[in-house]
Protein backbone atom coordinates (compact mmCIF):
# COMPACT_ATOMS: atom_id res chain seq x y z
CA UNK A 1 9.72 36.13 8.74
CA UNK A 2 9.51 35.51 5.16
CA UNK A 3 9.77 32.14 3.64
CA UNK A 4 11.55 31.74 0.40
CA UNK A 5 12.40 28.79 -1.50
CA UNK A 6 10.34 26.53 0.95
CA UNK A 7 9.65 22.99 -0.04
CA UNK A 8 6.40 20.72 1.27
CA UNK A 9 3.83 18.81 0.68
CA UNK A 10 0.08 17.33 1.86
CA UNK A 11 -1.86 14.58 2.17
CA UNK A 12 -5.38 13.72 3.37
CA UNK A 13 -7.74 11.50 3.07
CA UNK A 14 -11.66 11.31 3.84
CA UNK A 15 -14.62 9.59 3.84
CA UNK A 16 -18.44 10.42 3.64
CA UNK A 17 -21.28 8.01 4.60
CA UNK A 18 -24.96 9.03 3.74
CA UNK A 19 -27.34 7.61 6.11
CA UNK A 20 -30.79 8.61 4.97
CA UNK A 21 -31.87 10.73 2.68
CA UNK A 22 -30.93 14.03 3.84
CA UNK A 23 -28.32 12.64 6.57
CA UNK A 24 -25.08 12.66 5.73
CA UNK A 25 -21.65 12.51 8.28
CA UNK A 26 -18.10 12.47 7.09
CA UNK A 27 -14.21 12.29 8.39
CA UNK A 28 -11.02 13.98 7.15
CA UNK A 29 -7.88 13.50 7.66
CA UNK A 30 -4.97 16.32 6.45
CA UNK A 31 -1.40 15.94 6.86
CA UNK A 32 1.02 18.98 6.30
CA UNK A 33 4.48 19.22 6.22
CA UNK A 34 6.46 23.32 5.39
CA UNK A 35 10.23 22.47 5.45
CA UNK A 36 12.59 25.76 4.99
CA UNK A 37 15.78 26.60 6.35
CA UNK A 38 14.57 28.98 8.60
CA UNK A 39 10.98 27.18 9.20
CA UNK A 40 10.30 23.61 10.05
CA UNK A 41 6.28 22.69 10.25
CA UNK A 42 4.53 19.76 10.52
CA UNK A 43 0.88 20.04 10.78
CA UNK A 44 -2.46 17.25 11.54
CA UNK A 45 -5.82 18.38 11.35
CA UNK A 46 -8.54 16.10 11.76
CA UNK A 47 -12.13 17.00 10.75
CA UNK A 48 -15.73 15.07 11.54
CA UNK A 49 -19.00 16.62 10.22
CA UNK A 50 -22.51 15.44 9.92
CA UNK A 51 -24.76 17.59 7.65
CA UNK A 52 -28.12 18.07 6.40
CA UNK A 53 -28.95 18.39 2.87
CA UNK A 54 -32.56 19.19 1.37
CA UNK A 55 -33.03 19.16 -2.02
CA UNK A 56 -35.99 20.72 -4.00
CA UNK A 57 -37.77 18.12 -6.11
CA UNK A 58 -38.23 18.94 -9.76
CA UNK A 59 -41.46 19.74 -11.39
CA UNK A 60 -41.83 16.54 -13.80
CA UNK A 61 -45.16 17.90 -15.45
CA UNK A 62 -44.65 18.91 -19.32
C-alpha cells in the first residue's frame, strides 16, 4: 500500500543528566502521528539510556 499525499507530524522531547565524569543517562520521549486516507498511525516510543563516554586528554606540552 502506497501512501500519497499523507500529512503528519512529530514531537519529542528529552533530557540528559551527566553524573560523573564519564557517566551519563538520558530519556526520550517521541510522538508520531501519519494521517492518510487510506492510513491512520499514531505512534509513542519512549527511550532511556545510560552511557559511558571516555575521552582522550590532550597533550598540553609545546
Amino acid at each position: 500500500m502506497a501512501v500519497e499525499d499523507g500529512v503528519g507530524y512529530l514531537v519529542g522531547a528529552g533530557y540528559d543528566m551527566k553524573f560523573d565524569t564519564n557517566l551519563i543517562a538520558g530519556a526520550e520521549v517521541l510522538y508520531h502521528v501519519f494521517n492518510d486516507d487510506a492510513l491512520n498511525v499514531e505512534v509513542t516510543n519512549d527511550e532511556t539510556a545510560c552511557r559511558l563516554q571516555f575521552l582522550k586528554k590532550a597533550n598540553m606540552q609545546q
